[in-house]
Protein backbone atom coordinates (compact mmCIF):
# COMPACT_ATOMS: atom_id res chain seq x y z
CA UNK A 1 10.30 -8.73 -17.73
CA UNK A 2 12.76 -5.98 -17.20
CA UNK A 3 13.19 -5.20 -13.05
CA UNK A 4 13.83 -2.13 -11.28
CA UNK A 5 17.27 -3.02 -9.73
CA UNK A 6 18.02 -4.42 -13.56
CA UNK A 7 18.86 -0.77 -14.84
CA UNK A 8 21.90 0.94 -13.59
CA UNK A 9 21.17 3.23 -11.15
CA UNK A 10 24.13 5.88 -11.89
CA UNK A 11 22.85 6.30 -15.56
CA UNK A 12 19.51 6.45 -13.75
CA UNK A 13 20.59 9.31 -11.75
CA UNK A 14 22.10 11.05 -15.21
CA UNK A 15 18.81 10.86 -17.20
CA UNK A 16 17.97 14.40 -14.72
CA UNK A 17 21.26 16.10 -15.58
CA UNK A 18 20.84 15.42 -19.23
CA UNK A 19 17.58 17.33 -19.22
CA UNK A 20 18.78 19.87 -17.29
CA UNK A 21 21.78 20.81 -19.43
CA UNK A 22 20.74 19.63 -22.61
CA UNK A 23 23.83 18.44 -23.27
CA UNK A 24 25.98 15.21 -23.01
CA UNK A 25 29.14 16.65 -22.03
CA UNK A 26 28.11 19.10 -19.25
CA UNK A 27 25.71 16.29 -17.77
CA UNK A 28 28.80 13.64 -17.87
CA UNK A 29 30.69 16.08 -16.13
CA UNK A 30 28.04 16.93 -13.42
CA UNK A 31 27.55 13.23 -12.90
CA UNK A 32 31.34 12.64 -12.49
CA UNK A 33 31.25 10.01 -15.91
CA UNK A 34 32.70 10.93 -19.21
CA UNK A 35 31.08 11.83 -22.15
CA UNK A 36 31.22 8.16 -24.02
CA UNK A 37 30.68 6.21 -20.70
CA UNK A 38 27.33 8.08 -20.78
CA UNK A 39 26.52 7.92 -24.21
CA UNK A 40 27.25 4.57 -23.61
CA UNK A 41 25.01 3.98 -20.50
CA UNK A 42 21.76 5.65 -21.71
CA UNK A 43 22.11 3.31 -25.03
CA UNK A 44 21.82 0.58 -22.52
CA UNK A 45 19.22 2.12 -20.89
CA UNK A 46 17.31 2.84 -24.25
CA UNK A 47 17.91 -0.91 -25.22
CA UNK A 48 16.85 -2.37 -21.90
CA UNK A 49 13.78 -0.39 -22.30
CA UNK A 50 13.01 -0.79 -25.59
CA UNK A 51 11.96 2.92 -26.00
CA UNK A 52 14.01 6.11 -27.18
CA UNK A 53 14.85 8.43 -24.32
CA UNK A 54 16.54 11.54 -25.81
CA UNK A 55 16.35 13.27 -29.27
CA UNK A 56 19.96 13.76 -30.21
CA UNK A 57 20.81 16.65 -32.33
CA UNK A 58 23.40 18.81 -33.59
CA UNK A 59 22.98 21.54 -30.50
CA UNK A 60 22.49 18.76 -27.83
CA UNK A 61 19.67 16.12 -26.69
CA UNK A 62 16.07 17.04 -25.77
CA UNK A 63 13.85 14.27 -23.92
CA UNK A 64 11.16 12.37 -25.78
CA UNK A 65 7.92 12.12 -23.17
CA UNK A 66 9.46 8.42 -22.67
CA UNK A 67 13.12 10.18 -21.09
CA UNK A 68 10.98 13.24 -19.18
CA UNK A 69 8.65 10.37 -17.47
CA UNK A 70 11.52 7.81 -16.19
CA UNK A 71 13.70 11.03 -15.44
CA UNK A 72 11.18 12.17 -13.36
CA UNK A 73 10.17 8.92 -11.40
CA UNK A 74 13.72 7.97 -11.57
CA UNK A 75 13.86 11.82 -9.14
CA UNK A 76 11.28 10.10 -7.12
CA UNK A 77 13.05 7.24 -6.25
CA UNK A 78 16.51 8.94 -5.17
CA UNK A 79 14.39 11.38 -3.05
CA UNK A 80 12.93 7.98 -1.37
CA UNK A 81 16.55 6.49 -1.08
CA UNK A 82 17.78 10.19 0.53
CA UNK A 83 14.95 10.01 2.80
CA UNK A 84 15.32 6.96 4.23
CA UNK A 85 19.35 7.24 4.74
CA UNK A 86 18.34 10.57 6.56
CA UNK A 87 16.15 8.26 8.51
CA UNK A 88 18.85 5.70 9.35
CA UNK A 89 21.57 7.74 10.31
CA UNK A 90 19.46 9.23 13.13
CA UNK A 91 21.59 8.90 16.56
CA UNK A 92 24.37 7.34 14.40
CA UNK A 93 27.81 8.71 13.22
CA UNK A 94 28.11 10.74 10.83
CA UNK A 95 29.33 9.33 7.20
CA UNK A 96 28.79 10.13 3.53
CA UNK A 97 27.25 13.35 2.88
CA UNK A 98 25.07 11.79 0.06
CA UNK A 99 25.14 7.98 0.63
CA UNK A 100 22.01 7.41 -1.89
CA UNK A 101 24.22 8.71 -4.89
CA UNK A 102 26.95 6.06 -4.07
CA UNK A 103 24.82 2.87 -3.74
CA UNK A 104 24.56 0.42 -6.67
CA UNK A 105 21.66 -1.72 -7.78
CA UNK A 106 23.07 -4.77 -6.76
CA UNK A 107 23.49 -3.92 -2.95
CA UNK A 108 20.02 -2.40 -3.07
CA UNK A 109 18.71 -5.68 -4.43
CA UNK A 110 20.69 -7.92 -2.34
CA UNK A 111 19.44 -5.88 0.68
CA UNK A 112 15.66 -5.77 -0.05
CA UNK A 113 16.00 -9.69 -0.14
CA UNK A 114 17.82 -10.00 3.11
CA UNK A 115 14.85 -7.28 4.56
CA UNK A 116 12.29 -9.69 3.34
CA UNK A 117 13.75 -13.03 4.03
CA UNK A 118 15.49 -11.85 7.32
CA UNK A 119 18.81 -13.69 6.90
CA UNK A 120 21.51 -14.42 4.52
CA UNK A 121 20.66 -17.35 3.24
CA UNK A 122 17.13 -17.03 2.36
CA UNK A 123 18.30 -13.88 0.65
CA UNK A 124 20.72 -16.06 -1.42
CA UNK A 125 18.10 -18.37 -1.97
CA UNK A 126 15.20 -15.91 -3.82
CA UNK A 127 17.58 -13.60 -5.35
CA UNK A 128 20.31 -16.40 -6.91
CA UNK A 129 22.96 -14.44 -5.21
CA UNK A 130 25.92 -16.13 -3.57
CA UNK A 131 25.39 -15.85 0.86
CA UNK A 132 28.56 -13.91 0.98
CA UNK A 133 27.69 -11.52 -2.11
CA UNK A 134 24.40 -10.52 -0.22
CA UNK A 135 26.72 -10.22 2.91
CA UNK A 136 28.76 -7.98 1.78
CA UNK A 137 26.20 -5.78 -0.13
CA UNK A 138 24.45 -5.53 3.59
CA UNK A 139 27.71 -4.54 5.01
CA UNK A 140 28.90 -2.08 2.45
CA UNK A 141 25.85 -0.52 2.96
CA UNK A 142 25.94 -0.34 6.29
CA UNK A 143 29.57 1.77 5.66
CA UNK A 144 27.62 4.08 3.77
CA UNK A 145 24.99 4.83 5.92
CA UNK A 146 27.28 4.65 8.91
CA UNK A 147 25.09 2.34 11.13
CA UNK A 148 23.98 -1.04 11.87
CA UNK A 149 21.40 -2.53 9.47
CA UNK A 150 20.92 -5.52 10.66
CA UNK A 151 21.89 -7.62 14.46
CA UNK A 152 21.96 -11.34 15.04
CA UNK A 153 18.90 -12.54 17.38
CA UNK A 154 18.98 -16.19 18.63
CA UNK A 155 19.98 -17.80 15.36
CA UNK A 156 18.57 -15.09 13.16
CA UNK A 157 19.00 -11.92 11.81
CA UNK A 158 16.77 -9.03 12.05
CA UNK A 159 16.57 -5.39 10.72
CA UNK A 160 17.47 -2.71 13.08
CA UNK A 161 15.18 0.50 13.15
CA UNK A 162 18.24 2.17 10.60
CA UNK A 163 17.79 -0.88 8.69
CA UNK A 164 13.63 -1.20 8.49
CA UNK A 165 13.76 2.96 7.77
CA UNK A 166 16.28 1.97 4.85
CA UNK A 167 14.23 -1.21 3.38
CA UNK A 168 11.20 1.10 3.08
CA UNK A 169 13.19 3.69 1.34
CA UNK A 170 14.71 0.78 -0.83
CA UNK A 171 11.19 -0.88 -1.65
CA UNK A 172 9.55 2.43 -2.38
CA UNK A 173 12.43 3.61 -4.66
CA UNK A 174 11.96 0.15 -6.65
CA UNK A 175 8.25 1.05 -6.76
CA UNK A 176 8.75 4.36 -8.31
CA UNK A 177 11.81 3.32 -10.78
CA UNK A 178 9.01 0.67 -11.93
CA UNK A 179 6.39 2.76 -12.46
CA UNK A 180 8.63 4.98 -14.59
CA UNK A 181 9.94 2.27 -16.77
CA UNK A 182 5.98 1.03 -17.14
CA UNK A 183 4.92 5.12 -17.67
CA UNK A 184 8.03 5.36 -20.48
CA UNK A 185 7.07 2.22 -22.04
CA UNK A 186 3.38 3.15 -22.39
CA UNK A 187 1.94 0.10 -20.27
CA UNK A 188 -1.57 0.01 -21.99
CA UNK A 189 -0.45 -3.17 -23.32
CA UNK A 190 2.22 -4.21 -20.35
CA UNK A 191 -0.32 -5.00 -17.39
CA UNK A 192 1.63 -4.62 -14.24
CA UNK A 193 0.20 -5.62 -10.53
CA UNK A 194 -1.63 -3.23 -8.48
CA UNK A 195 -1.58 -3.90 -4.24
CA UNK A 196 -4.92 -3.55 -2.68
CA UNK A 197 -5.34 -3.55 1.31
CA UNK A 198 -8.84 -4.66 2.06
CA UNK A 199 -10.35 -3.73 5.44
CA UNK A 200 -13.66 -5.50 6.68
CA UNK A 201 -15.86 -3.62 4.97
CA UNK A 202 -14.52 -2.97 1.40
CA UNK A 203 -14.66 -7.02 1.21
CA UNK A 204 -18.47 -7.23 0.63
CA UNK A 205 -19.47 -5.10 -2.07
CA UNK A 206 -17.37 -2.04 -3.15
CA UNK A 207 -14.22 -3.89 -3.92
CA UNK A 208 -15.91 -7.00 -5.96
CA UNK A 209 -17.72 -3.77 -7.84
CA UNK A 210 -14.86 -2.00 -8.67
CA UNK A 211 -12.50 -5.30 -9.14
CA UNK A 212 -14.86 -6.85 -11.44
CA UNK A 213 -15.29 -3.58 -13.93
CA UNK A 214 -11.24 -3.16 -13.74
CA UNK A 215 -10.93 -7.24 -15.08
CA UNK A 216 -12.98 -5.70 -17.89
CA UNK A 217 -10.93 -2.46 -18.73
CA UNK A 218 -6.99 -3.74 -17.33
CA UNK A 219 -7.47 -7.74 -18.10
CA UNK A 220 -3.46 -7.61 -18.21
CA UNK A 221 -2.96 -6.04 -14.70
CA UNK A 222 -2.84 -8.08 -11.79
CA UNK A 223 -4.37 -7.47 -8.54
CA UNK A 224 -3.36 -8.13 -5.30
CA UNK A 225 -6.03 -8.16 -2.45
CA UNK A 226 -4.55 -8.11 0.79
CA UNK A 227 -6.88 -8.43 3.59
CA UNK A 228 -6.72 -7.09 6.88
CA UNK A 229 -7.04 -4.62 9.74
CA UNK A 230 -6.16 -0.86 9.52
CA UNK A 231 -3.46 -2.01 12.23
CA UNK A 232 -2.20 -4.76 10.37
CA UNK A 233 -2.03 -3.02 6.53
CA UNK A 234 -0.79 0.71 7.41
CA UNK A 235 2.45 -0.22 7.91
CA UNK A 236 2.81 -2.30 4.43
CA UNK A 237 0.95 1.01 2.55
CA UNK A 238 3.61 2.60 4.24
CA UNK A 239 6.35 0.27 3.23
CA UNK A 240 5.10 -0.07 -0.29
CA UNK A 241 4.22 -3.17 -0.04
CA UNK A 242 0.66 -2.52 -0.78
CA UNK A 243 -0.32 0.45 -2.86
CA UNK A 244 -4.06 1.61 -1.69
CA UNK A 245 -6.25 0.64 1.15
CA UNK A 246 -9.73 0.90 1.56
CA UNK A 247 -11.89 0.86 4.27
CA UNK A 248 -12.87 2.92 7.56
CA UNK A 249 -11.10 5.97 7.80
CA UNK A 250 -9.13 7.15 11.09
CA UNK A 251 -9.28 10.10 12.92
CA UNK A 252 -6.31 10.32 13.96
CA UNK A 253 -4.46 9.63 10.60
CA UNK A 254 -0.43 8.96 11.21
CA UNK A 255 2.20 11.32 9.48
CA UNK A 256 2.98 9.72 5.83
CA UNK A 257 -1.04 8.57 5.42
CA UNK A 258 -3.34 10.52 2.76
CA UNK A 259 -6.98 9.56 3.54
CA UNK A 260 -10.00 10.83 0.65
CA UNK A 261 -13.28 9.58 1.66
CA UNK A 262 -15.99 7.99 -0.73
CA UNK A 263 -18.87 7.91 1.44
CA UNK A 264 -20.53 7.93 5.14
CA UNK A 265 -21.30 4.49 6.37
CA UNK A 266 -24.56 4.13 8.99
CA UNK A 267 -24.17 1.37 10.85
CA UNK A 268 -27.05 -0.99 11.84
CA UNK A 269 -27.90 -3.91 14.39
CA UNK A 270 -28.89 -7.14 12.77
CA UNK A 271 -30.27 -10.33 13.76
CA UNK A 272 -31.24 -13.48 12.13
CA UNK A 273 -34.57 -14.19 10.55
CA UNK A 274 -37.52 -14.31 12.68
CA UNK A 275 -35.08 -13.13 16.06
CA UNK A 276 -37.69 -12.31 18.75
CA UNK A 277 -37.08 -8.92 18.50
CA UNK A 278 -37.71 -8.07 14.61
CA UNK A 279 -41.14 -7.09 14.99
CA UNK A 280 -41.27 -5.59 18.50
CA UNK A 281 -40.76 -2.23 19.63
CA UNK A 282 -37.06 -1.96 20.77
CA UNK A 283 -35.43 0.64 22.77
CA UNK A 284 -31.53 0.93 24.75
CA UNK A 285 -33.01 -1.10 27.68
CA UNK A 286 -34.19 -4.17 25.33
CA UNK A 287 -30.91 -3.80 23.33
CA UNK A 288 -28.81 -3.87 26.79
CA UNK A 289 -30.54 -6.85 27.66
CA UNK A 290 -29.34 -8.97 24.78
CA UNK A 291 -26.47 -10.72 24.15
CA UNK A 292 -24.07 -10.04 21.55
CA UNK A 293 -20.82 -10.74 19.18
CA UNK A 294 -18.75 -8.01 18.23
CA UNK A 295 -15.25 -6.69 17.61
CA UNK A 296 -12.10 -6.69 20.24
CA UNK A 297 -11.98 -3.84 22.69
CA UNK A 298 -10.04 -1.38 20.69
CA UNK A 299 -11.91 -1.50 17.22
CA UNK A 300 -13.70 1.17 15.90
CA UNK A 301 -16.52 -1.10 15.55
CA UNK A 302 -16.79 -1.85 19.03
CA UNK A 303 -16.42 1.86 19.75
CA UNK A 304 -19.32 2.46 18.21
CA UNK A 305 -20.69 -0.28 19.85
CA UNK A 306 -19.72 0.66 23.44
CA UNK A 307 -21.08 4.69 22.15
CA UNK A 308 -24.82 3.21 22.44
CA UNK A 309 -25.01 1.95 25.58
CA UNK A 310 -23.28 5.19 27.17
CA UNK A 311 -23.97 5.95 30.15
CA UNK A 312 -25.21 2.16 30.92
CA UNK A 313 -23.42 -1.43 31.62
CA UNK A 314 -22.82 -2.59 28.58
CA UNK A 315 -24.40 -5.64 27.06
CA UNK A 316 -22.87 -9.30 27.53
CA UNK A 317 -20.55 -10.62 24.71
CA UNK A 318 -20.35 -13.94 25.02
CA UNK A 319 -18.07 -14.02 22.25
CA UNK A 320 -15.56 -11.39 20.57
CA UNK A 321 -15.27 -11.53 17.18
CA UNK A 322 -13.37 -9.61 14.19
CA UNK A 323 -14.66 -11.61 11.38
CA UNK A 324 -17.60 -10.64 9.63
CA UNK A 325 -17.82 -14.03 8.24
CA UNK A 326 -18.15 -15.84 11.77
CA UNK A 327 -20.71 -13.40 12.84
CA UNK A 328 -23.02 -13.90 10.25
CA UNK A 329 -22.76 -17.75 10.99
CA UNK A 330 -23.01 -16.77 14.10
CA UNK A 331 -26.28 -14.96 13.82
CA UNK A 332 -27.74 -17.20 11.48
CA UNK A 333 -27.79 -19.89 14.10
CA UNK A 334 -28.63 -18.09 17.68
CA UNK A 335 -30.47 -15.22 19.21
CA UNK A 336 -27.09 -12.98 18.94
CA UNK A 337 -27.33 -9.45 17.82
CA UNK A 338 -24.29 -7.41 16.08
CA UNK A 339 -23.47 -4.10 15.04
CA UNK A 340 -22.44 -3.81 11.55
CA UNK A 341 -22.54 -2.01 8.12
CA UNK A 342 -25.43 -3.15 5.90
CA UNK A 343 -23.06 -3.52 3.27
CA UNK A 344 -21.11 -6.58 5.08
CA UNK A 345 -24.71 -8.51 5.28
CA UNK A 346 -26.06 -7.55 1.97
CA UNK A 347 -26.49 -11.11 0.33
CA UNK A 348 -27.96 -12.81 3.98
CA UNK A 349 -30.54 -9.42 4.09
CA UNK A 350 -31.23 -10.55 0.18
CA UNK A 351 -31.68 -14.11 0.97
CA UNK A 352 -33.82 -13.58 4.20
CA UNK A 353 -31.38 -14.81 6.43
CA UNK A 354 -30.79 -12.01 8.36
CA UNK A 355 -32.45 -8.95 8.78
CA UNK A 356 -32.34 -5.16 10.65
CA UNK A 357 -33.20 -5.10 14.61
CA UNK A 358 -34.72 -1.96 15.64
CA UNK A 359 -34.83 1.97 15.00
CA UNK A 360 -31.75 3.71 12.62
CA UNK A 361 -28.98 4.72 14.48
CA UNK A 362 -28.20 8.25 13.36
CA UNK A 363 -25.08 8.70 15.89
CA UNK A 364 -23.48 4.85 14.29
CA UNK A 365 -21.87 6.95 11.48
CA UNK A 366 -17.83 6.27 10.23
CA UNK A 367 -15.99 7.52 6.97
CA UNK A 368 -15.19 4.63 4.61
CA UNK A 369 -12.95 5.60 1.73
CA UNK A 370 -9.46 5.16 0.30
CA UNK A 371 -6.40 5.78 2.17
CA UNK A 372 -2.64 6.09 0.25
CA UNK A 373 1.17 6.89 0.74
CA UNK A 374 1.86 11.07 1.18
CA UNK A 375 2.58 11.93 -1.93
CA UNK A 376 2.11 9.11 -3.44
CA UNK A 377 1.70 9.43 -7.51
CA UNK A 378 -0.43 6.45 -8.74
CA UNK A 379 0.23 4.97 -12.65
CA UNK A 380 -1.98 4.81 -14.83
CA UNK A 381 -4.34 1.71 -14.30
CA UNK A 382 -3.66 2.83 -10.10
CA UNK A 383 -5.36 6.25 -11.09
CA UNK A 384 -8.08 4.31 -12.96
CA UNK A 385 -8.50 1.69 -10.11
CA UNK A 386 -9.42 4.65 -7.50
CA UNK A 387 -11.54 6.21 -10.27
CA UNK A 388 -13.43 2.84 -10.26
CA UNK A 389 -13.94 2.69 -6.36
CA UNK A 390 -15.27 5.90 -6.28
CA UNK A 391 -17.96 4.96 -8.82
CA UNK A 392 -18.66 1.72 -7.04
CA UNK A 393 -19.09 4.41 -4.14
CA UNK A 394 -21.63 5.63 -5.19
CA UNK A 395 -23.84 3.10 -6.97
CA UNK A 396 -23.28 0.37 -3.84
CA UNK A 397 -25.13 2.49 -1.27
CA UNK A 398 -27.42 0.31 -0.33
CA UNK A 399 -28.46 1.52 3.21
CA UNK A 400 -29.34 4.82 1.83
CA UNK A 401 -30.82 4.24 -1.78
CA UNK A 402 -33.01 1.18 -0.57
């Protein structure tokens, strides 16, 4: 399986020129290569490929849709690379004009290895590179961007903000030279992997829903489900590292975020079967007078939590929890009452293990839906994967079709 850091990245950069002239010589010149050493390096290209790129002719070359749709991501990824070394060199001295046009695949490479594994030798280890080939791809890069990348801590190594602004660039460039290379094969029949962040919520229903109809359409794609908080995945969306997320949206969205909602999620309070309260009228002063497990101070979920009681002490919490898992357990076995989306307790409502405590909750309202990269241009089976959650949307609402 070809890699992204496998092609050359200076006949990379060419494929744009040779559209934009239509000609081999005038793009060799504007690339600073000449005319056979370009010839040369987009038959390479073609080969590694396996796909035609340009139409040569008498008059000059014209793209086939393979050459227009790596050219294009290929654009992509430099504008990542020029972004990030704009990034870096913040507060540093000033060096190359352009430092993205002079770096090489290899130092990229050895560099997104020694970003992941956070020292020289595990670098050398996953990517089969000598210890001092990766260190000198670090430092070379370093003299292009003009600053530190990396600094020794206790008896490791660790990026410096220049150098975690420059691995994001890096990863996100690899992302989009990948996606072109799948887009100019035609990857109906290559699979590829597709990065899912899962927040609380997506876990129980929509995601299995979606998931389970994409097994059926993309059986050669692999998916990645990583779980977590909207603290702990925004940063990998925003590193590349994970491609969507889905779950509760934020109001106060960071720069670089895209959020597109799929539906309104009314939250509920829930108890187990038979709780004392699940046939008696409840009100705020019954509900204050329980005890309860819920989410950390600083959740949204406890927000919303902390919103009922306004105005009142708040309930006792014996125990905070952020897993949805240990609170149904949780409830299942003791007189505790939560706050959650029906959605997370959907098979214990089914199975008469839990059930709903008291009136609706009209002001318990958040935004669940999908949340992506700025800009961000999905492939193929990505686009189809979103189409899919926004079906599952709609035919997993539960709390207000039933």
């Amino acid at each position: 399986m070809i890699r992204p850091f496998d092609l050359n990245l200076r006949h990379l950069r060419a494929l744009g020129q040779v559209i934009a002239q239509g000609s081999l010589n005038r793009a060799a010149e504007a690339v600073g290569l000449s005319q056979p050493a370009l010839t040369q390096g987009l038959a390479k290209l073609e080969k590694q490929i396996g796909v035609t790129l340009f139409d040569r002719h008498s008059d000059g070359v014209t793209p086939s849709p393979a050459g227009t749709a790596l050219a294009d991501r290929a654009g992509r990824a430099f504008g990542q690379l020029a972004a990030a070394t704009r990034r870096s060199a913040r507060g540093g001295t000033r060096g190359f004009a352009r430092p993205e046009m002079l770096m090489t695949a290899t130092q990229l490479d050895a560099f997104l290895h020694f970003a992941d594994a956070q020292g020289f030798v595990g670098a050398a280890e996953a990517s089969g590179m000598s210890q001092p080939a990766v260190h000198r791809a670090v430092r070379d890069l370093e003299q292009l961007c003009a600053t530190p990348l990396a600094e020794r801590r206790g008896r490791g190594m660790v990026l410096t903000p220049a150098g975690r602004a420059l691995a994001r660039g890096v990863r996100l460039a690899a992302g989009e030279i990948a996606a072109g290379i799948a887009e100019a094969r035609g990857d109906d029949d290559e699979g590829g992997r597709i990065a899912i962040g899962a927040m609380p919520l997506s876990r129980a229903l929509l995601l299995p829903h979606s998931l389970a109809q994409f097994l059926t359409e993309e059986p050669r794609t692999v998916v990645d489900v990583v779980e977590g908080s909207w603290r702990e995945l925004v940063d990998p969306l925003l590193d590349g590292i994970i491609d969507i997320m889905v779950g509760a949206l934020r109001e106060d969205c960071p720069p670089g975020v895209e959020q597109v909602p799929l539906f309104t999620d009314h939250l509920a309070i829930f108890g187990r079967r038979g709780h004392p309260l699940a046939t008696a009228h409840v009100d705020l002063d019954t509900l204050a007078a329980q005890s309860w497990v819920v989410g950390p101070v600083g959740t949204p979920l406890r927000a919303h939590w902390e919103a009922l009681f306004a105005g009142r002490d708040l309930p006792p919490v014996p125990i905070e929890c952020g897993s949805v898992m240990v609170i149904r357990g949780l409830l299942v076995q003791s007189d505790l009452l939560t706050l959650l989306s029906p959605d997370q307790v959907a098979l214990e409502v089914g199975a008469g293990m839990l059930e709903r405590i008291g009136p609706n909750l009209p002001g318990a309202v958040r935004t669940i839906g999908i949340s992506t990269r700025a800009n961000w241009r999905p492939t193929r089976a990505q686009a189809r994967m979103i189409a899919l959650l926004r079906g599952a949307s709609r035919s997993t609402r539960i709390q207000e079709n039933g």
